[in-house]
N, C-alpha and C. Protein backbone atom coordinates (compact mmCIF):
# COMPACT_ATOMS: atom_id res chain seq x y z
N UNK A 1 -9.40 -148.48 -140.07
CA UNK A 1 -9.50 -147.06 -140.33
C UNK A 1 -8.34 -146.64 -141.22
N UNK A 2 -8.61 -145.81 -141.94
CA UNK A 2 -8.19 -144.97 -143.23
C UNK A 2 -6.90 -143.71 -142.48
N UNK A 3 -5.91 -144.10 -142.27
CA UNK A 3 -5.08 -142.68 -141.97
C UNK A 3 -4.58 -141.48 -142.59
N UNK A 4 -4.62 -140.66 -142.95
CA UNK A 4 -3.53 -139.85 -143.40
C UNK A 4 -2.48 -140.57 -143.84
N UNK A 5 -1.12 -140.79 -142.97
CA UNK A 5 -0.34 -141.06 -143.99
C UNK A 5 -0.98 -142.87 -144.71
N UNK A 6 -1.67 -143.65 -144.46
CA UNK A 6 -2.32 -144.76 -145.27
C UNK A 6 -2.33 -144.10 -146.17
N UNK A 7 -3.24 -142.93 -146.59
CA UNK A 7 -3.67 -142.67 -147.39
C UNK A 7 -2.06 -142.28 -148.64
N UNK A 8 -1.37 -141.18 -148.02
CA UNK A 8 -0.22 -140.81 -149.00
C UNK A 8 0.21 -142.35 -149.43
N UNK A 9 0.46 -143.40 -148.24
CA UNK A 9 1.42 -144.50 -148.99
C UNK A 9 0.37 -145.15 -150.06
N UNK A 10 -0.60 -145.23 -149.52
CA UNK A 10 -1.46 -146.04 -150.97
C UNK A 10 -1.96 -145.27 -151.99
N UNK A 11 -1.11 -144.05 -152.26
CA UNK A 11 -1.30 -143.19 -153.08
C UNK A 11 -3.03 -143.09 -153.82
N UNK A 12 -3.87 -142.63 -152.68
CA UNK A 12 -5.02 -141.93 -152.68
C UNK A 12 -5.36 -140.54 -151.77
N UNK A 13 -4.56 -140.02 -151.61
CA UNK A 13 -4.47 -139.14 -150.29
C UNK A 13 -5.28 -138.29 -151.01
N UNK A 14 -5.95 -137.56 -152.15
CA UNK A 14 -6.72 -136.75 -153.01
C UNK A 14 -7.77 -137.54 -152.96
N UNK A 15 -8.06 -138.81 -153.27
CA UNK A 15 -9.23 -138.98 -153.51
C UNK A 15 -10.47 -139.11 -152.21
N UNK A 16 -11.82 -139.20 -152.72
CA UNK A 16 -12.50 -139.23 -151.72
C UNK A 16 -12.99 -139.86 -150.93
N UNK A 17 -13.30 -139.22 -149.57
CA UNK A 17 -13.80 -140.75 -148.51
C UNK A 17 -15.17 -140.78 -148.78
N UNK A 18 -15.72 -142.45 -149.08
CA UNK A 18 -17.23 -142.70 -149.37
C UNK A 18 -17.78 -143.85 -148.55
N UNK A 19 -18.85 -143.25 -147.77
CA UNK A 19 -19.00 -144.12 -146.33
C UNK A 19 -20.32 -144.40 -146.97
N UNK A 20 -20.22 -146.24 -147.34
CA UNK A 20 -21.35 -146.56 -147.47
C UNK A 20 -21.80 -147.66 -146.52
N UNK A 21 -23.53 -147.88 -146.09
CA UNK A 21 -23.55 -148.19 -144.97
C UNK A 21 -24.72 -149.43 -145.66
N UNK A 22 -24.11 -150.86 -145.12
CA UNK A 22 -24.76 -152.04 -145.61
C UNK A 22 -25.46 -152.70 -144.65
N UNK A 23 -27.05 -153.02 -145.26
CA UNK A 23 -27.67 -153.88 -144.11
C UNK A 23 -29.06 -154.89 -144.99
N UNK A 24 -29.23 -155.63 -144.46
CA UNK A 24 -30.24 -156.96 -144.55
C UNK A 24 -30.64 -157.86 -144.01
N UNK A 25 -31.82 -158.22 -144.17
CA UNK A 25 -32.44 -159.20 -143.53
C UNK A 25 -33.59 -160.28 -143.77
N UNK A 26 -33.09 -160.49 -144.93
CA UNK A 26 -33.96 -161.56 -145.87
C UNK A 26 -33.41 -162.37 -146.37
N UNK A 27 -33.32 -163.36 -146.93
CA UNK A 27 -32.10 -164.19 -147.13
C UNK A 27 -32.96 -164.42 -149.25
N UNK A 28 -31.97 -164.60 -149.83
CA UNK A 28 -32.26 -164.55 -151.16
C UNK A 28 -33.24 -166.03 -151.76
N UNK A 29 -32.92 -165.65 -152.99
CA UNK A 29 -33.56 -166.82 -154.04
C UNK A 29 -33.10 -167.87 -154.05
N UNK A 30 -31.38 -167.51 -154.08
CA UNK A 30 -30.70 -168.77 -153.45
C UNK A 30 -30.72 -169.38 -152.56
N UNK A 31 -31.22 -168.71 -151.23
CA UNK A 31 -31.02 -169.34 -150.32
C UNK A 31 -29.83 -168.67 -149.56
N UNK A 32 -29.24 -168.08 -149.76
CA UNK A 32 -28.39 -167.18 -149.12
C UNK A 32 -28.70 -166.53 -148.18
N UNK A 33 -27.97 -166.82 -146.25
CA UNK A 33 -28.15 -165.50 -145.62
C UNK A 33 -27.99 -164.45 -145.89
N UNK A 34 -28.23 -163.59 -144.66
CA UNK A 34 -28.10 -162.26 -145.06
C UNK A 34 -26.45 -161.98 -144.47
N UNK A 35 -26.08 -162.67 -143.93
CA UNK A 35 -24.50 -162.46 -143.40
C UNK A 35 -23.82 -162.65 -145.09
N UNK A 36 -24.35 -163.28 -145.78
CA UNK A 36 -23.84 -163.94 -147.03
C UNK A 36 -24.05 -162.88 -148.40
N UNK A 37 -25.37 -162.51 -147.70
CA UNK A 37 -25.55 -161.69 -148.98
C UNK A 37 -24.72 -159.85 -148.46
N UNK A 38 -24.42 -159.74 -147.37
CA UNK A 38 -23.53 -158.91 -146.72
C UNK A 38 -22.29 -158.71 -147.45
N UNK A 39 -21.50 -159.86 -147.26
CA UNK A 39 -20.33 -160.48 -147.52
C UNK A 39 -20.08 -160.49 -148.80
N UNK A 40 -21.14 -160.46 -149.89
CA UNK A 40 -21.54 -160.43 -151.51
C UNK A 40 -21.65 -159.40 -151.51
N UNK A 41 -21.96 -158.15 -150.56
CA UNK A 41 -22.40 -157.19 -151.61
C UNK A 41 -20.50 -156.35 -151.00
N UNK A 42 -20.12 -156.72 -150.01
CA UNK A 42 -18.67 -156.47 -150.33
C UNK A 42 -17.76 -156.54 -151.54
N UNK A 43 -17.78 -157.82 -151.67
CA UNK A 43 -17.36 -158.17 -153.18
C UNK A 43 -17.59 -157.06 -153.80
N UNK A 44 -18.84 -156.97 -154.16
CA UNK A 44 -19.58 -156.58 -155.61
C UNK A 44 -18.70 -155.00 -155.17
N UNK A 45 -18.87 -154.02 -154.07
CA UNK A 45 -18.13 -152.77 -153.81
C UNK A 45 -16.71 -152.75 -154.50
N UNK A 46 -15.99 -153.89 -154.31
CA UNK A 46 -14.63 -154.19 -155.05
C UNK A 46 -14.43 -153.84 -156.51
N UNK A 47 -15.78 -154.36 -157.24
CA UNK A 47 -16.31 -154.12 -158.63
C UNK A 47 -15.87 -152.90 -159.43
N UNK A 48 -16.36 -151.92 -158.19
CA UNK A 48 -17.07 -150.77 -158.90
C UNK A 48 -16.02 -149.71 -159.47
N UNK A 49 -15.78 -150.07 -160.65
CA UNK A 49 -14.90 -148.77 -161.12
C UNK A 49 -14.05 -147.40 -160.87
N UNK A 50 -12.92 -147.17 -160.21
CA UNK A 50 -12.77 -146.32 -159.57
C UNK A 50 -12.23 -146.00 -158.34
N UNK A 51 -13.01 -147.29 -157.29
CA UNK A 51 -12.99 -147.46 -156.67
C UNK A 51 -12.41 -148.23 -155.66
N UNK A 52 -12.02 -148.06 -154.56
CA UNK A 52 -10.94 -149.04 -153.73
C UNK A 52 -11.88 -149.36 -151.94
N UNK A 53 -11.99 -150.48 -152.12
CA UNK A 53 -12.66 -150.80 -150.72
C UNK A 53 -11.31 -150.65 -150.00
N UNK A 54 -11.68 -149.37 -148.92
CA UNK A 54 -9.78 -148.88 -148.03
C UNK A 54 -10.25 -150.03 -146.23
N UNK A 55 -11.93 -150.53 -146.26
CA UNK A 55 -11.90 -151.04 -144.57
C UNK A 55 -13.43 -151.25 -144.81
N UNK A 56 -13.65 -152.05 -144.36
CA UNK A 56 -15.27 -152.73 -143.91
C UNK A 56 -15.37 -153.09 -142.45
N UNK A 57 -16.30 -152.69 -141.64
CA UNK A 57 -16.47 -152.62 -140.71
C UNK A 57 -16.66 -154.47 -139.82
N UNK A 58 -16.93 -154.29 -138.84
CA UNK A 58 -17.45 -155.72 -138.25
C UNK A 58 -18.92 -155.75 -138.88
N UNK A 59 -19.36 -156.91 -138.39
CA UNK A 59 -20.71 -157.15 -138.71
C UNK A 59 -21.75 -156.95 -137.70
N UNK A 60 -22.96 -156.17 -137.62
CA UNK A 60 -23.90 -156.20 -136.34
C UNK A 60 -25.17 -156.47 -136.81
N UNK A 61 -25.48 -157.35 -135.36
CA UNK A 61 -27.60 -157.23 -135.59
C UNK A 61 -27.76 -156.21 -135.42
N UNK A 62 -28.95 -156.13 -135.60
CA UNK A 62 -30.26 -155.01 -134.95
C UNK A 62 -31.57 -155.49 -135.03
N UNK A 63 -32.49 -155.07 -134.36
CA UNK A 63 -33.40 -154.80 -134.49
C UNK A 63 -34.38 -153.55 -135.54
N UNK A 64 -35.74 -154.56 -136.05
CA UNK A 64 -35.71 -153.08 -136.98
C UNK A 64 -35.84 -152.07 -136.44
N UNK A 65 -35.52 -151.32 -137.29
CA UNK A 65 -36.10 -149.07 -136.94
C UNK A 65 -36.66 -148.41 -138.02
N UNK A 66 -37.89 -148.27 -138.20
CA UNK A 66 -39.06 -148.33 -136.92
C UNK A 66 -38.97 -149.69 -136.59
N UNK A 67 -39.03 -150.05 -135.00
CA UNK A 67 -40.10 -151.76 -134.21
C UNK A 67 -40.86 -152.12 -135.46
N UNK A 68 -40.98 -153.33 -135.80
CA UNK A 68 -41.67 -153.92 -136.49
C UNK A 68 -41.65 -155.23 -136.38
N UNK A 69 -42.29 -156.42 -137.22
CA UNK A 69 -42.37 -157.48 -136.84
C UNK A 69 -41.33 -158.38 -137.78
N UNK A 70 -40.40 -157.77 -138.59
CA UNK A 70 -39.34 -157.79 -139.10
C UNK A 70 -38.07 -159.39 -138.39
N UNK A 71 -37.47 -159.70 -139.39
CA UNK A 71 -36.62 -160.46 -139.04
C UNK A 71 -35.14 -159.37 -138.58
N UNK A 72 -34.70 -159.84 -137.68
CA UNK A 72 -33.23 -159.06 -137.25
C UNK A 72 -32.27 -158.40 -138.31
N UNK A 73 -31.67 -157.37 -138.24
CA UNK A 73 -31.06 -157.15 -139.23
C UNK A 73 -29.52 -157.33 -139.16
N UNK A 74 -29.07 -157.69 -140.50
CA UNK A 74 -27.27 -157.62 -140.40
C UNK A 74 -26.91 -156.05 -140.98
N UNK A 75 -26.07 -155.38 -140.04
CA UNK A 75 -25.71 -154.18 -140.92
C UNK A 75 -23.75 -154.23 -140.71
N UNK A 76 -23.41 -153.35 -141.31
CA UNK A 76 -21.85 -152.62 -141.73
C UNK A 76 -21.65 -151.53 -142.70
N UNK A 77 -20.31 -151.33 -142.67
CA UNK A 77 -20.01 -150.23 -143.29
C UNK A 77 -19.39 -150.50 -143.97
N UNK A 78 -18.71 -149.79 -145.50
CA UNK A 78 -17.00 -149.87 -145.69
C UNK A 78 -17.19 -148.37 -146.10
N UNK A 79 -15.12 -148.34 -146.43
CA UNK A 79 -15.12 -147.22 -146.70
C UNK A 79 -14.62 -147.26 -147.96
N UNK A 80 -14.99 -146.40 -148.77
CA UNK A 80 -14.58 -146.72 -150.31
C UNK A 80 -13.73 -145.30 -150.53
N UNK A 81 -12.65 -145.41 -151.26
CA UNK A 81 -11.94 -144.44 -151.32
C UNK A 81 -11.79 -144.07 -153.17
N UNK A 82 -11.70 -143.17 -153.57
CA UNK A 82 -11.48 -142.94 -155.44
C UNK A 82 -11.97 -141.66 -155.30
N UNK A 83 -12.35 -141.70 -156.86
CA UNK A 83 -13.25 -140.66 -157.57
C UNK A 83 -14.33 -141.30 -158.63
N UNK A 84 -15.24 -140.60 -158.18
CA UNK A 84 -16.30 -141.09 -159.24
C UNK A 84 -17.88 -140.12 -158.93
N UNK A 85 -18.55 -139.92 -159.53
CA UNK A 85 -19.59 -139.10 -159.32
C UNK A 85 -20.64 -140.04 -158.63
N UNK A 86 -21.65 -138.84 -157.92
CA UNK A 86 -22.15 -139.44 -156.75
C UNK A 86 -23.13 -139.86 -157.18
N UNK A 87 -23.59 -139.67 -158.44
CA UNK A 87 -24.91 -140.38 -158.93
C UNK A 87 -24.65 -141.50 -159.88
N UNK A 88 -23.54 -141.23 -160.14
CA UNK A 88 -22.56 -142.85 -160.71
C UNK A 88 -22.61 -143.77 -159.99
N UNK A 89 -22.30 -143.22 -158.34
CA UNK A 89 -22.00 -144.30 -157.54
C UNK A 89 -23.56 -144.66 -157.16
N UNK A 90 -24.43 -143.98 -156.71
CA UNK A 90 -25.93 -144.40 -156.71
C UNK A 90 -26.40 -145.17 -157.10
N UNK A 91 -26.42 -145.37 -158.55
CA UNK A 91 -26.70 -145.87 -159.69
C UNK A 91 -25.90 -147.38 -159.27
N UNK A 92 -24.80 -147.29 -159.43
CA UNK A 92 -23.86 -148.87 -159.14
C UNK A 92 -24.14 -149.54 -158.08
N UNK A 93 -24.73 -148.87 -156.52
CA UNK A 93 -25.43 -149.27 -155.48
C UNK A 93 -26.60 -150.23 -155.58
N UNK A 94 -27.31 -149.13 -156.42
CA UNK A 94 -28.52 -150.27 -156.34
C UNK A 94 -28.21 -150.81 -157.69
N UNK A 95 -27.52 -151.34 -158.69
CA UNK A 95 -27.64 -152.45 -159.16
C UNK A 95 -26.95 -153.03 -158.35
N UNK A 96 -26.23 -153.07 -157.79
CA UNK A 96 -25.70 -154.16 -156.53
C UNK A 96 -26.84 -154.89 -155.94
N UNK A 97 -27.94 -153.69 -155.42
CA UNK A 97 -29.08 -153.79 -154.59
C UNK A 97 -29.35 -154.91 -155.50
N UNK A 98 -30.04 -154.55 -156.91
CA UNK A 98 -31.15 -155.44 -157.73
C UNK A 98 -30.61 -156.65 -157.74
N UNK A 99 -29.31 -156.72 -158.18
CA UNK A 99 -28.59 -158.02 -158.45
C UNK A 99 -29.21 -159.17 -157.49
N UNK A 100 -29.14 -158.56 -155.75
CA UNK A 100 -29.22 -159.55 -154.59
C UNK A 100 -30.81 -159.78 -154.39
N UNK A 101 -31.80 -159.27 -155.39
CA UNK A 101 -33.20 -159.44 -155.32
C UNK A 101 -33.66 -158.53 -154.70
N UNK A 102 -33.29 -157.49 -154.47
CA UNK A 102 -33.71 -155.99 -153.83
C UNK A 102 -35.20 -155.60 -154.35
N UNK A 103 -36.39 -155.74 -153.90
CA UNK A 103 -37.45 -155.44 -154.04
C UNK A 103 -38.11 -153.99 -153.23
N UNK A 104 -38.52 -153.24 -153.99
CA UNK A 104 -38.43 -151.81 -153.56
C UNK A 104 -40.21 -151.68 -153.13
N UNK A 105 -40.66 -151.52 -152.43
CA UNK A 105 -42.00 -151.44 -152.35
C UNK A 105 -42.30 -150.42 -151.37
N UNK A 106 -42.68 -150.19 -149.56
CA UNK A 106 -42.53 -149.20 -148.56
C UNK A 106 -41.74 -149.22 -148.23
N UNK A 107 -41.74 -148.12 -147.72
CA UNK A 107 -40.30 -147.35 -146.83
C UNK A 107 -40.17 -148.34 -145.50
N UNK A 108 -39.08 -148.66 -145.05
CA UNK A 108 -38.83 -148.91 -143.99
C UNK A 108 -38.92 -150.99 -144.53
N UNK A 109 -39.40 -151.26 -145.45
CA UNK A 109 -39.88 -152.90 -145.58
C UNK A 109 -38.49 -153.59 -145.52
N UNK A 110 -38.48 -154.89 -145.03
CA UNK A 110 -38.01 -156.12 -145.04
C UNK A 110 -37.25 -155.93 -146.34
N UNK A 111 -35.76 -156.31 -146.97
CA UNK A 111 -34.90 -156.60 -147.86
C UNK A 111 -34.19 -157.18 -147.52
N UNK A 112 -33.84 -157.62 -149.28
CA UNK A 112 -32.21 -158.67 -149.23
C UNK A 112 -31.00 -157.54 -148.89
N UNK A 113 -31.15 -156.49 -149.52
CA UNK A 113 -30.09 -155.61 -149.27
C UNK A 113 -30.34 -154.09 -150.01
N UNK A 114 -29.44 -153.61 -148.53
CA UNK A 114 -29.68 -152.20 -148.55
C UNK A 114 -28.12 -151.22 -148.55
N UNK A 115 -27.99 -150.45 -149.40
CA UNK A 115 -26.97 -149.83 -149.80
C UNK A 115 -27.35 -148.69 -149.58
N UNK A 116 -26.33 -147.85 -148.86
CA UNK A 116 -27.40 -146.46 -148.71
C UNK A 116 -25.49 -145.46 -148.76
N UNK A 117 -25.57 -144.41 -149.39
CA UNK A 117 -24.70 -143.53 -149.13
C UNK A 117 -24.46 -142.45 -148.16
N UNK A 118 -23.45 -142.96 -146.57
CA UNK A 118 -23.57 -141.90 -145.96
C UNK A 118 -23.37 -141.03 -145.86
N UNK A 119 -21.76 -140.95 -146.46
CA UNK A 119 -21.00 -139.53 -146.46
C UNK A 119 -20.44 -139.86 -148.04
N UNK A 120 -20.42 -138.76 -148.69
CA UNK A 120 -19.70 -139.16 -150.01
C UNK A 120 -18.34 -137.44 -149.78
N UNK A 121 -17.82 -137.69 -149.20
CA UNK A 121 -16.53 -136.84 -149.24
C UNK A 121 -17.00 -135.69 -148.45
N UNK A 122 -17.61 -135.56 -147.42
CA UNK A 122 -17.89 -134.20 -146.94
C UNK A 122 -18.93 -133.73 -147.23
N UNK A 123 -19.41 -133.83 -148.64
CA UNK A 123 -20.59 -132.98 -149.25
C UNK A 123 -21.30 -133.44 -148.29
N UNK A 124 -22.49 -131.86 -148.57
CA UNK A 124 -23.49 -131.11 -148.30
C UNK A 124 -24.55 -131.23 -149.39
N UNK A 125 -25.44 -131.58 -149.43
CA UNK A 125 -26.37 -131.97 -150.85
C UNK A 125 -27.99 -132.09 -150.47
N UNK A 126 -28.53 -131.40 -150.90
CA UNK A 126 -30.03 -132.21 -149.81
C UNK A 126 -30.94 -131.96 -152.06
N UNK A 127 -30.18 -132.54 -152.88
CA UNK A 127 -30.72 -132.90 -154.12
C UNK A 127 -31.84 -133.93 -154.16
N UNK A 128 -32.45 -133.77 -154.83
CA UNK A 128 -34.01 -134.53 -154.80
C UNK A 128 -33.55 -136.07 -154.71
N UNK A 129 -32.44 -136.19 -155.55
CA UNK A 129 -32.33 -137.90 -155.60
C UNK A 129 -31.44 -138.73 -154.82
N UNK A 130 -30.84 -137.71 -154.56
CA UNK A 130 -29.61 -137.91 -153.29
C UNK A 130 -29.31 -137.24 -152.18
N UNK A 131 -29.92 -137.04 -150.95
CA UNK A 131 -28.81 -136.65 -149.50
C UNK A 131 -28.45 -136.56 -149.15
N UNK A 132 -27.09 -135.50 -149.08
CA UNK A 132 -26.02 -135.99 -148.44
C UNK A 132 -25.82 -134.78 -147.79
N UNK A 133 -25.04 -135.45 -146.51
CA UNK A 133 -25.00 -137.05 -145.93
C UNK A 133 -26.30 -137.35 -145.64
N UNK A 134 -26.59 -138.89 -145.42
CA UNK A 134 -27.52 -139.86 -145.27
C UNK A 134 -28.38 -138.87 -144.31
N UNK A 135 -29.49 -138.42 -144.36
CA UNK A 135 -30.78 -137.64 -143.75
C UNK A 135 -30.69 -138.22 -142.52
N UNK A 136 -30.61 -139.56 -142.19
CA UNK A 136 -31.15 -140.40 -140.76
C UNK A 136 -29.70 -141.15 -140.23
N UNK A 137 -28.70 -141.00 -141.13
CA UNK A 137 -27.48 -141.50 -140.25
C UNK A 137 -26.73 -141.43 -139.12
N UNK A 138 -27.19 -140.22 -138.36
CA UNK A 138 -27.10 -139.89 -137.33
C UNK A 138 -27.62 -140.52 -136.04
N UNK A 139 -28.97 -140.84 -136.34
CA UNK A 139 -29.82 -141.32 -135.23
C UNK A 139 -30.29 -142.56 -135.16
N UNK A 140 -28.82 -143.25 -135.82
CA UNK A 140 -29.24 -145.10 -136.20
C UNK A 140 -27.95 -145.25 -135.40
N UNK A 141 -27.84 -146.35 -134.44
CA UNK A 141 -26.77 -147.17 -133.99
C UNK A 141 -26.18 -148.13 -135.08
N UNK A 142 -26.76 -148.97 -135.95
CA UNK A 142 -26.15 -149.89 -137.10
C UNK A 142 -26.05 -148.85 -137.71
N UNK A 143 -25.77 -147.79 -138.32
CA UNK A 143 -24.89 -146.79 -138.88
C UNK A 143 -23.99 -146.38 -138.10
N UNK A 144 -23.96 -145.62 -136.95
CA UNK A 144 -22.85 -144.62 -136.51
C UNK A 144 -21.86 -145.85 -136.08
N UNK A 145 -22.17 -146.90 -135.14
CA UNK A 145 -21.04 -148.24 -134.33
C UNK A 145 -20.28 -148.19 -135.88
N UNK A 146 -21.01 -149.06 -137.24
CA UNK A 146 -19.98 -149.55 -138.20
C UNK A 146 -19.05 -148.11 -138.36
N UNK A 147 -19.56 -147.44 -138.27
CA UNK A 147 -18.97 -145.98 -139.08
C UNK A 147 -17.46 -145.82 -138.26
N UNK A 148 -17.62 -146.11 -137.30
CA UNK A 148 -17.31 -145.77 -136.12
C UNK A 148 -16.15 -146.87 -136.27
N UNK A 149 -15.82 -148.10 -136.10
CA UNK A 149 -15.32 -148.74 -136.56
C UNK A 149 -14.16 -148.56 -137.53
N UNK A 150 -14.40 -148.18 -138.31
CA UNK A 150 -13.49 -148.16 -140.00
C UNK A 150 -13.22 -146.52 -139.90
N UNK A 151 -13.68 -145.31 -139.20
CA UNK A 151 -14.00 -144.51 -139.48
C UNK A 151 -13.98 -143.21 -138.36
N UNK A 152 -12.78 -143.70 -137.13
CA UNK A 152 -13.50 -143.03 -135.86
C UNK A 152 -13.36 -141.70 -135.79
N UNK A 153 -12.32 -140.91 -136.43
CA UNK A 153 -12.45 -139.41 -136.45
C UNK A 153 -13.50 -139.20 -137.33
N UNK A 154 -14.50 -139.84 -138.61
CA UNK A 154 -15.00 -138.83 -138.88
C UNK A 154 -16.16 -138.31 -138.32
N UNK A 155 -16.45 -136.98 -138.95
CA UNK A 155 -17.51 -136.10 -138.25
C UNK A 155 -18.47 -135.58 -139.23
N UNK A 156 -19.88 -135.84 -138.88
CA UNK A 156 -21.00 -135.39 -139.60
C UNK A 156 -21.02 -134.02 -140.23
N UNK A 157 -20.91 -134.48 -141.88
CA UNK A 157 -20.66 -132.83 -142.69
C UNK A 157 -21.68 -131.91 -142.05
N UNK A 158 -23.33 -132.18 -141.65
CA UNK A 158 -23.81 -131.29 -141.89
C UNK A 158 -24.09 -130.76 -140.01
N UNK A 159 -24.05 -131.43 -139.21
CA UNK A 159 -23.94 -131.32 -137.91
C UNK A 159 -22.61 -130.68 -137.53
N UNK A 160 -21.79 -131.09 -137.87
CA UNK A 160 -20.58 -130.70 -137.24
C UNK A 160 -19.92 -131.33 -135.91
N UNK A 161 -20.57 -132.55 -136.07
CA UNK A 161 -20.64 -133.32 -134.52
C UNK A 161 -19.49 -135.22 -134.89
N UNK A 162 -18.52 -135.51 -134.13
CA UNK A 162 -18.23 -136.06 -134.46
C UNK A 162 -18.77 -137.47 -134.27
N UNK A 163 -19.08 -138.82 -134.91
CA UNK A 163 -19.17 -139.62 -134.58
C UNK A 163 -19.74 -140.21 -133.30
N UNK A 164 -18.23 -140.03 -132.72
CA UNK A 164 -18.65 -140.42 -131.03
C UNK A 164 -19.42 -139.64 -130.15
N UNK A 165 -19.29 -138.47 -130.58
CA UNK A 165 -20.43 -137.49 -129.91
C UNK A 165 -22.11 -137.88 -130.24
N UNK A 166 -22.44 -138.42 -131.14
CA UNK A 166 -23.58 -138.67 -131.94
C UNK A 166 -23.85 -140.04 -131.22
N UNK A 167 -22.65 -140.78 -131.37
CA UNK A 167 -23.05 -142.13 -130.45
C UNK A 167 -23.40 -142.08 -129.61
N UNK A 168 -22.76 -141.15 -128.53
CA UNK A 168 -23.27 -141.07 -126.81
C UNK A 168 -24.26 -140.14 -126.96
N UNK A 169 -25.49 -139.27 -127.94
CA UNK A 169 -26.38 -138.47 -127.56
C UNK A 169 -27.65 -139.87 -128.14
N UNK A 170 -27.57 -141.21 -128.79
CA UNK A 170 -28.53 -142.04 -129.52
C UNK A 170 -29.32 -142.36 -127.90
N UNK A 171 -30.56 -142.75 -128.25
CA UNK A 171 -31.25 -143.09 -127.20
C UNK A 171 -30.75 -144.88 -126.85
N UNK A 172 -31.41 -145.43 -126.57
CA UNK A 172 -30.76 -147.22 -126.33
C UNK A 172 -31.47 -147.48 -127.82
N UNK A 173 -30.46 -148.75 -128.29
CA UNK A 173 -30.69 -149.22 -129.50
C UNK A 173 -31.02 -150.52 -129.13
N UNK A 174 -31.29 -151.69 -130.14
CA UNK A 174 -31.17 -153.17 -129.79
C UNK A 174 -29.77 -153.05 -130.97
N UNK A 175 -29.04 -153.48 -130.26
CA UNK A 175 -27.77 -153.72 -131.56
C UNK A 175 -26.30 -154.75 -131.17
N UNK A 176 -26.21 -155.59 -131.52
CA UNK A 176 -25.08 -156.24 -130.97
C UNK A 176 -24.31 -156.75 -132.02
N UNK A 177 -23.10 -156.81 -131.67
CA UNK A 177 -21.68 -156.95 -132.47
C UNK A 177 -21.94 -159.01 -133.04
N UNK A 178 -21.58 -159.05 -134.14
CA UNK A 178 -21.99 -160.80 -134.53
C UNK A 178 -20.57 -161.45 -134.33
């Protein structure tokens, strides 16, 4: 987790907190798990212009959501700290996505990897191409645990509810720590 003074000594205390939330469960072209292609798309966050990976969460299964007949999923978080615009960063997400063979077809389907933006600094946004914060981040356990993790004071911009409060109102999840 990201502190206050962390923040003054690593001289980012201005810039913004960007909670992005990573998960998969297909293993690539290569042959790559999904713990692997996890672990890759960390890296690739390192990449991105601007930007400073400040904490990445542990790693967890799940089960899918919706139930489906789905292979288990790996999810996490990090927290990315800078400046950069939110449809910049979108944009750099999913070429991350494409890079790892990200095939876009129904909602909810089987992938190599999924990049999704939960919180990008507080904002409030419900813009056609972007949400923010994440529409369904609330009511996912492989979102709120990683979040939770790297992240434990923060609190849902548009709820007003913190974290752990959100954790203890989720119904039972299938989700366990790897």
């Amino acid at each position: 987790m990201l502190t206050k003074s962390d923040a003054i000594r690593l001289g980012f205390q201005n810039d913004l907190k960007i909670l992005v939330g990573i998960g998969t469960n297909l293993s690539d072209a290569s042959g790559r798990t999904p713990i692997e292609i996890a672990e890759n798309a960390v890296r690739s966050l390192h990449e991105i212009g601007s930007l400073r990976v400040a904490a990445v969460s542990r790693w967890y299964g799940s089960a899918p959501t919706p139930p489906s007949d789905q292979m288990n999923y790996v999810n996490g978080a990090a927290l990315l700290v800078g400046n950069v615009n939110r449809h910049r960063l979108l944009a750099s997400l999913q070429a991350i996505e494409q890079a790892a063979g990200r095939q876009r077809s129904v909602p909810n389907a089987a992938r190599t990897l999924d990049l999704d933006i939960i919180d990008f600094g507080g904002q409030v946004s419900r813009d056609a191409s972007l949400e923010l914060p994440h529409p369904r981040a609330h009511l996912r356990a492989f979102v709120l645990l990683p979040v939770a993790d790297i992240c434990s004071d923060w609190v849902h911009p548009a709820l007003r509810r913190s974290v752990h409060e959100l954790i203890a109102e989720l119904p039972k999840q299938d989700i366990w720590a790897l």
